[in-house]
N, C-alpha and C. Protein backbone atom coordinates (compact mmCIF):
# COMPACT_ATOMS: atom_id res chain seq x y z
N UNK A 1 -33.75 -91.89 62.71
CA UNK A 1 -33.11 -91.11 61.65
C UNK A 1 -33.60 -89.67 61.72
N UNK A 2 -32.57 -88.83 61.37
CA UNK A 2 -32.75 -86.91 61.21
C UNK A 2 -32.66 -86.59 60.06
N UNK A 3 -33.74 -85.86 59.51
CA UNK A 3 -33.57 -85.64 58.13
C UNK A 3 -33.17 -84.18 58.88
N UNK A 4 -32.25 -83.24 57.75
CA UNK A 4 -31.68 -81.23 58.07
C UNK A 4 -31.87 -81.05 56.64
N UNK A 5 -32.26 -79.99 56.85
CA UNK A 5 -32.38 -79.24 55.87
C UNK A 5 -32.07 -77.77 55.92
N UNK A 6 -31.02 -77.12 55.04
CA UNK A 6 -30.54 -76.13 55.50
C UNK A 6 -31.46 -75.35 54.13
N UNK A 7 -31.66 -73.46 54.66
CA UNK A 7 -32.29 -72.87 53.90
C UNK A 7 -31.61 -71.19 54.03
N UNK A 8 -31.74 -70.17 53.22
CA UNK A 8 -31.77 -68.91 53.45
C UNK A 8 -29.92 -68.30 52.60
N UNK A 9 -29.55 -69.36 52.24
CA UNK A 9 -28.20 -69.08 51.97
C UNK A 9 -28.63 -68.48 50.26
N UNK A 10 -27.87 -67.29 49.75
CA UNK A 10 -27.65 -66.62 48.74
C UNK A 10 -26.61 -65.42 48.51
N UNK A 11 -26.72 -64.93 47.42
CA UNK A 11 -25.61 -64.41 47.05
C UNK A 11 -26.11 -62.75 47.84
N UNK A 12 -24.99 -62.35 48.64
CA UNK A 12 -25.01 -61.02 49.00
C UNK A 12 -23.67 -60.16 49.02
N UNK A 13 -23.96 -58.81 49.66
CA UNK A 13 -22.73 -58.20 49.12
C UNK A 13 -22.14 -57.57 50.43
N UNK A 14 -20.60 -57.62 50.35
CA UNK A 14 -20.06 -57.34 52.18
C UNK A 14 -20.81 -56.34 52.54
N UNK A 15 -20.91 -57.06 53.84
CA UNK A 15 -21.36 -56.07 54.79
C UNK A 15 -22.59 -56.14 55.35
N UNK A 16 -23.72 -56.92 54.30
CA UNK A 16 -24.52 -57.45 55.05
C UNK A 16 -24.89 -58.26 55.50
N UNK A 17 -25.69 -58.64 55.46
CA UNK A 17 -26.52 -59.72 56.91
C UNK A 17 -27.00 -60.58 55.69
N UNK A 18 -27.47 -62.04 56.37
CA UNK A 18 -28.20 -63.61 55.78
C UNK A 18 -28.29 -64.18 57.24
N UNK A 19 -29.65 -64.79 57.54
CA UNK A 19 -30.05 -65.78 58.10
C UNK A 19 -29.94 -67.19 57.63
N UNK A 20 -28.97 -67.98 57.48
CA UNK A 20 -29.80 -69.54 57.84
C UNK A 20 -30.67 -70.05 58.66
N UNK A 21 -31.06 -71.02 58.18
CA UNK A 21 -32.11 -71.79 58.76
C UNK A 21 -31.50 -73.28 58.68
N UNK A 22 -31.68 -74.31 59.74
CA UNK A 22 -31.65 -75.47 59.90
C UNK A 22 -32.77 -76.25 60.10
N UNK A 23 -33.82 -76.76 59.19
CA UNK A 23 -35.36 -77.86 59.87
C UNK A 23 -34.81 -78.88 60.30
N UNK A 24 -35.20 -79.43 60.87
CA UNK A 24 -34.78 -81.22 61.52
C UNK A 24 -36.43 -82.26 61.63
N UNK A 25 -36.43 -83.19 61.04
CA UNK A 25 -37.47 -83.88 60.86
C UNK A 25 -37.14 -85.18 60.85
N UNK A 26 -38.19 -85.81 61.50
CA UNK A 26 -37.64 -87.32 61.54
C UNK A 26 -37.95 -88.03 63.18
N UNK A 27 -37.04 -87.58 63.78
CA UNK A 27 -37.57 -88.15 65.31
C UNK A 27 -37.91 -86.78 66.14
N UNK A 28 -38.91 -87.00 67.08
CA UNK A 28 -40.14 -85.66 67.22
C UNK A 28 -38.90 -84.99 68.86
N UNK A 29 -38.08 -85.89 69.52
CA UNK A 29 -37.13 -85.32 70.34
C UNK A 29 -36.12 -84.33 70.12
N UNK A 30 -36.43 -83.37 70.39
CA UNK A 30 -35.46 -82.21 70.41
C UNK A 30 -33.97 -82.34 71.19
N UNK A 31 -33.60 -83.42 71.79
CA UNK A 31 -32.45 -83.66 72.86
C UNK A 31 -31.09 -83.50 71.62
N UNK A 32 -30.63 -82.42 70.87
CA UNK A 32 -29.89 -82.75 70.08
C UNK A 32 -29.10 -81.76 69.98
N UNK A 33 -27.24 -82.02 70.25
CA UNK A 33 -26.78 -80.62 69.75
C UNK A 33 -26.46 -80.63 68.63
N UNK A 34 -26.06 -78.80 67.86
CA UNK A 34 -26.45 -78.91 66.69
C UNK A 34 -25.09 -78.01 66.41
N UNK A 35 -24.94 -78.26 64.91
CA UNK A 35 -23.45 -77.28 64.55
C UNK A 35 -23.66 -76.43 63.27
N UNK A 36 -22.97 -75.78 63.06
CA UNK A 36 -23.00 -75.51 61.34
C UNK A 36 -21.43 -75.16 61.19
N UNK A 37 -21.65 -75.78 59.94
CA UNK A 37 -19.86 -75.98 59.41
C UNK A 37 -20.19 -75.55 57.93
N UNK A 38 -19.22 -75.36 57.70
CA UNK A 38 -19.08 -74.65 55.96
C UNK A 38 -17.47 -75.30 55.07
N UNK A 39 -17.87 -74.99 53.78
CA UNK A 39 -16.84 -75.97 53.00
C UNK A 39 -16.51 -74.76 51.96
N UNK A 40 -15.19 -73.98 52.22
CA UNK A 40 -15.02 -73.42 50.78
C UNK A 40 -14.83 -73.81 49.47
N UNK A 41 -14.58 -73.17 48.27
CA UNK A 41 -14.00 -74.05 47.46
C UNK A 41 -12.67 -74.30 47.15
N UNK A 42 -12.41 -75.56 47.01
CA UNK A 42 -10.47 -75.89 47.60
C UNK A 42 -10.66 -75.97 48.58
N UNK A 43 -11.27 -76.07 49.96
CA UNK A 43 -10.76 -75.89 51.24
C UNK A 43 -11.71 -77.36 51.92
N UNK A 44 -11.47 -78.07 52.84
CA UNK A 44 -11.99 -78.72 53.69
C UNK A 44 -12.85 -77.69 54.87
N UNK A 45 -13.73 -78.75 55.22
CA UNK A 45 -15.05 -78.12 55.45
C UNK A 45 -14.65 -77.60 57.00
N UNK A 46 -15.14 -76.48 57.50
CA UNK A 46 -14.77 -75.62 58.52
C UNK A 46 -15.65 -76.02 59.61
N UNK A 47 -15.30 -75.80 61.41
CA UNK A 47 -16.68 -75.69 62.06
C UNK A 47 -16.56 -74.23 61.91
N UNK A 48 -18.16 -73.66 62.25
CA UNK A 48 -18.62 -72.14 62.09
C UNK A 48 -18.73 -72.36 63.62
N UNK A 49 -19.69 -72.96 64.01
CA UNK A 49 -20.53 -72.48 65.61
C UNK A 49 -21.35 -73.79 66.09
N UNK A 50 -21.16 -73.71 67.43
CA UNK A 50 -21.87 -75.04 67.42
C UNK A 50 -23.54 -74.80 68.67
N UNK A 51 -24.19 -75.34 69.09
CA UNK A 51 -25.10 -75.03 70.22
C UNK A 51 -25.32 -76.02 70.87
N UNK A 52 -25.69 -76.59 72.12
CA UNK A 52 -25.78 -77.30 73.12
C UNK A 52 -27.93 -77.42 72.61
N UNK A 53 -28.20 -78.57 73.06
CA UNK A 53 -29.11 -78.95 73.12
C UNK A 53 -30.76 -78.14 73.71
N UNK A 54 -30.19 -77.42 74.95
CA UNK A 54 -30.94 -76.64 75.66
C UNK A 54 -30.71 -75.12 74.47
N UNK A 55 -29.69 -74.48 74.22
CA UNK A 55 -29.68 -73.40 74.00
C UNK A 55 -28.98 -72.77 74.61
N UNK A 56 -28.66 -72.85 75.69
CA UNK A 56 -27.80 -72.15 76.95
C UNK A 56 -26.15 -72.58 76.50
N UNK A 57 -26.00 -72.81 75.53
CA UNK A 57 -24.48 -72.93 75.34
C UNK A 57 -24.41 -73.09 74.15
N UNK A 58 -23.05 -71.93 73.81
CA UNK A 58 -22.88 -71.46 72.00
C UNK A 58 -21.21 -71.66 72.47
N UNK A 59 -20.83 -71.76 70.67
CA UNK A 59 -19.27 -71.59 70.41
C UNK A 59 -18.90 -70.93 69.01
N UNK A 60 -17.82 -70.44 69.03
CA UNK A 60 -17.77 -69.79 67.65
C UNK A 60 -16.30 -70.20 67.40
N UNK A 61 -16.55 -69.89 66.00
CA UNK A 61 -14.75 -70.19 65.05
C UNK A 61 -14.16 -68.81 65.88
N UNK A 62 -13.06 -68.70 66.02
CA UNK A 62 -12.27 -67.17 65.61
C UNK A 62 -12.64 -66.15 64.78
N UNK A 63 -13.01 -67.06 63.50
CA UNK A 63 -13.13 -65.92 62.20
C UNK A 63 -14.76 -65.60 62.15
N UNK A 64 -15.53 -66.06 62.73
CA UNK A 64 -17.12 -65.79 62.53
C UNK A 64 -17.53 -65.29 64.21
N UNK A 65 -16.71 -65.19 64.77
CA UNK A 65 -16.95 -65.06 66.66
C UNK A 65 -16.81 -62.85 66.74
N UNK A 66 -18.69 -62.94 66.95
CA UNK A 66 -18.43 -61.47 67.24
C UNK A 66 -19.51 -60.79 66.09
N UNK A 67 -19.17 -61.49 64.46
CA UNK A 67 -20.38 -61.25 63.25
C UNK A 67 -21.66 -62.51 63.39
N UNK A 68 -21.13 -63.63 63.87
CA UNK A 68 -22.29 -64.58 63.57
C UNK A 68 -22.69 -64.98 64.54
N UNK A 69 -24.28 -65.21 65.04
CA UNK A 69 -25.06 -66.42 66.02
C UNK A 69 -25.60 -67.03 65.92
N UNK A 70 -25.65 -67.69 66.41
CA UNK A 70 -26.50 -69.53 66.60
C UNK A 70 -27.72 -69.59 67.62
N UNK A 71 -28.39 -70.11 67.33
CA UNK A 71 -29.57 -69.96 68.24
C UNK A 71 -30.28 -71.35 67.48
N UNK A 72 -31.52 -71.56 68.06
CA UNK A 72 -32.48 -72.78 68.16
C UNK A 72 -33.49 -72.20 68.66
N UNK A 73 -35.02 -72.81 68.00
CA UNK A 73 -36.08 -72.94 68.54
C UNK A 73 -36.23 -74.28 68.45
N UNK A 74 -36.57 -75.19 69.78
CA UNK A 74 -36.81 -76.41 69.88
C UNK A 74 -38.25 -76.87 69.64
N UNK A 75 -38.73 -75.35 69.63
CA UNK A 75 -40.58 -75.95 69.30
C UNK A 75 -40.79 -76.13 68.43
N UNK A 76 -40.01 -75.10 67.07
CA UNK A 76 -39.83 -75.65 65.59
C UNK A 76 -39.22 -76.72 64.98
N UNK A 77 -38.36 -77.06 65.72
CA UNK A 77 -37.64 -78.00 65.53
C UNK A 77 -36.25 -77.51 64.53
N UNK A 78 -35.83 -76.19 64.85
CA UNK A 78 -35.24 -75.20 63.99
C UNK A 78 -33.75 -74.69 64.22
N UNK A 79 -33.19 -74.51 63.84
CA UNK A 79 -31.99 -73.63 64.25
C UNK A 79 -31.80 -72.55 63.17
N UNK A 80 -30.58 -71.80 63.72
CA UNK A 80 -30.69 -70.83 63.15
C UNK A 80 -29.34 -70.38 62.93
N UNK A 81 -28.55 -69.29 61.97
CA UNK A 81 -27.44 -68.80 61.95
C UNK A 81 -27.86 -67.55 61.32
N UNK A 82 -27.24 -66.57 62.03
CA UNK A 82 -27.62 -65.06 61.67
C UNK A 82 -26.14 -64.71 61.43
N UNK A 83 -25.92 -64.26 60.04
CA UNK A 83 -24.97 -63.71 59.91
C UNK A 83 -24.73 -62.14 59.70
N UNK A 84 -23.81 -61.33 60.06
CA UNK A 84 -23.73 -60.30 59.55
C UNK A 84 -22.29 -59.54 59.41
N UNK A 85 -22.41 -58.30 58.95
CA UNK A 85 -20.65 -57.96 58.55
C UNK A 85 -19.97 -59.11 57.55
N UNK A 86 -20.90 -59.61 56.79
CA UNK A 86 -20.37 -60.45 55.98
C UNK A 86 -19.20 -60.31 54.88
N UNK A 87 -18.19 -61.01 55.03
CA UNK A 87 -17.19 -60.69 54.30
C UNK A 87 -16.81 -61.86 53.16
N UNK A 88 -16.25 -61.16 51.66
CA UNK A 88 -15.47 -62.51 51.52
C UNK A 88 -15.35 -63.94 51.54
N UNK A 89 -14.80 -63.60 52.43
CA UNK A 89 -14.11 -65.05 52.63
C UNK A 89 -15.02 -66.00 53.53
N UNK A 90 -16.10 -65.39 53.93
CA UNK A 90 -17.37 -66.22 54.24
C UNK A 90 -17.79 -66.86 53.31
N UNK A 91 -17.95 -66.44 52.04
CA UNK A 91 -18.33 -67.37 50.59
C UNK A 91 -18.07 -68.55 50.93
N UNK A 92 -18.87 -69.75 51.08
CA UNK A 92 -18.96 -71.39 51.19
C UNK A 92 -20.09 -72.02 51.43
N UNK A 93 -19.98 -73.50 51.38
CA UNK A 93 -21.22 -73.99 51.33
C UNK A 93 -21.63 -74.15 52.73
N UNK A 94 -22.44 -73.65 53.24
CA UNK A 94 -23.19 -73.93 54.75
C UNK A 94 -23.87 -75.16 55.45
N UNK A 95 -22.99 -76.12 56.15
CA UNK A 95 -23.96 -77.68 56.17
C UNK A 95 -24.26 -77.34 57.85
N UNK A 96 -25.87 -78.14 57.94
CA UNK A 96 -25.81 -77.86 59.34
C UNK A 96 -25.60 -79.28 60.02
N UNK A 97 -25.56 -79.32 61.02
CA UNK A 97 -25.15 -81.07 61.95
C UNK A 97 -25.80 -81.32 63.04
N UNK A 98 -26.11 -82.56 63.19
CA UNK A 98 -26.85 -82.93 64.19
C UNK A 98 -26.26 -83.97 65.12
N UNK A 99 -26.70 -84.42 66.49
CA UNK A 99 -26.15 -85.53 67.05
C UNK A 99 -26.66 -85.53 68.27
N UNK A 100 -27.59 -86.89 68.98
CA UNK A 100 -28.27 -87.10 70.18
C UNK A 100 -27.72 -86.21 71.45
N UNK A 101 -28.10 -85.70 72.30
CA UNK A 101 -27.39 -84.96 73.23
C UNK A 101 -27.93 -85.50 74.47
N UNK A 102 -27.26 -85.95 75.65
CA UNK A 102 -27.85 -86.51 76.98
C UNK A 102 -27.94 -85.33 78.28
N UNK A 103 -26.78 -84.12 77.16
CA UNK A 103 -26.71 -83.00 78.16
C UNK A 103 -27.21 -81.82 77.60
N UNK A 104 -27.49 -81.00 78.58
CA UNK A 104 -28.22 -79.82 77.94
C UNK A 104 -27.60 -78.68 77.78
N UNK A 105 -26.26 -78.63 78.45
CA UNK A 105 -25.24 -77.14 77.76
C UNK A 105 -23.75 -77.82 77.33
N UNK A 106 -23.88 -79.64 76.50
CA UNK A 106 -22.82 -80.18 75.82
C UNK A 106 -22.92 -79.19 74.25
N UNK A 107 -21.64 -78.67 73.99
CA UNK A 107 -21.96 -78.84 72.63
C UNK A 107 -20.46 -79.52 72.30
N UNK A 108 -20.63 -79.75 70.37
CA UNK A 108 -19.61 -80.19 69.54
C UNK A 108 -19.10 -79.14 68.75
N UNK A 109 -17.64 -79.97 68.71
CA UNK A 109 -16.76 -78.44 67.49
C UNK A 109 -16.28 -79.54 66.14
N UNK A 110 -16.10 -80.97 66.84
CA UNK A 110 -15.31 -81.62 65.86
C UNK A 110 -16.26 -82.19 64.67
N UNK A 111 -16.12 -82.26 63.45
CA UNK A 111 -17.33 -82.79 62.13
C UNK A 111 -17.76 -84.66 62.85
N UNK A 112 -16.24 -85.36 63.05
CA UNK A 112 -16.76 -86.33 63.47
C UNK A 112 -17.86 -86.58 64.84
N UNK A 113 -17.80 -85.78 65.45
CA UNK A 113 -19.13 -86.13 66.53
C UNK A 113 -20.31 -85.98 66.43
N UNK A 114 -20.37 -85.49 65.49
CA UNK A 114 -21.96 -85.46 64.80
C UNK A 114 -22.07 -86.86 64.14
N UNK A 115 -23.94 -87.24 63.91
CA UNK A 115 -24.42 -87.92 62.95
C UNK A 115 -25.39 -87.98 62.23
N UNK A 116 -25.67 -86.77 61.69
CA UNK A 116 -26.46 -86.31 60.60
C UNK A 116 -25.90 -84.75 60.34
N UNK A 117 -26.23 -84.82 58.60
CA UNK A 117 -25.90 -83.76 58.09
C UNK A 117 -26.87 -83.18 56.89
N UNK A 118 -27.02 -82.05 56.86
CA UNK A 118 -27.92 -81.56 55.64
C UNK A 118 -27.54 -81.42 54.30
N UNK A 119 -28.04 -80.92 53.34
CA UNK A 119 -27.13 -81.00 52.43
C UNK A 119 -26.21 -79.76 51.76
N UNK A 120 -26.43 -78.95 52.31
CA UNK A 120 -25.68 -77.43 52.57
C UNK A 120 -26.66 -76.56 51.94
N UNK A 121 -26.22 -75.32 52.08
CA UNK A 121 -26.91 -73.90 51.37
C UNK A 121 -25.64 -73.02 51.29
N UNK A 122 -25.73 -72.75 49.45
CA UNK A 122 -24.51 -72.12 49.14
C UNK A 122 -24.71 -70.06 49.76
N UNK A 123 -23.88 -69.75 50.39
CA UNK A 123 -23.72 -68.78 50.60
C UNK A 123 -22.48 -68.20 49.81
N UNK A 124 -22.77 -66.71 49.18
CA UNK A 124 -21.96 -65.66 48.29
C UNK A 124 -21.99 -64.47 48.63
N UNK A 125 -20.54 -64.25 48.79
CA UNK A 125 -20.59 -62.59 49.47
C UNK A 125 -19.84 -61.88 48.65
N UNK A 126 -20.02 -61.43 47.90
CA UNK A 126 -19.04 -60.25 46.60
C UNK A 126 -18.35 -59.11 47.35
N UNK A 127 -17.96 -58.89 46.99
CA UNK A 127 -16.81 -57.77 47.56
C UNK A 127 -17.64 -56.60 46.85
């Protein structure tokens, strides 16, 4: 079992920057790719970005591809989402995702291929 825990999400104002954070605790193997997806309100939950196990392989939505990155430290057992140029319509809840990886530049886009999830961090961006 993976416990996630997502952190760093709060209310900011366009234009700037927020880090998430993803912990992962539970089994001490890092072999895992990882995603972060977000849920507006009214809306079904989005993928944001996903990362491959090693690190050596990222993906982005359209709408976050260019302001946001994904990254991992596997020694922390950590991931990460750096956002910036924050707009709007970024306002949602931030969940991050987990799921065993056998490859090291596989990643996931779809919610179902994951199997663990955190319990989000609300992010707010005011106009």
């Amino acid at each position: 079992q993976v416990q996630l825990v997502e952190s760093g999400g709060r209310l900011v104002q366009a234009g700037g920057s927020l880090r998430l954070s993803c912990a992962a605790s539970g089994r001490a193997d890092s072999s895992r790719a990882m995603g972060w997806f977000r849920q507006a309100p009214g809306k079904d939950r989005e993928f944001v970005a996903a990362i491959s196990w090693s690190g050596t392989s990222t993906y982005y939505s359209d709408s976050v591809k260019g302001r946001f990155t994904i990254s991992r430290d596997n020694a922390k057992n950590t991931m990460y989402l750096q956002m910036n140029s924050l707009k709007p319509e970024d306002t949602a809840v931030y969940y991050c995702a987990a799921r065993p990886s056998l490859s090291s530049v596989v990643y996931y886009t779809e919610e179902n291929k994951y199997a663990y999830w955190g319990q989000g961090t609300q992010v707010t961006v005011s106009s």
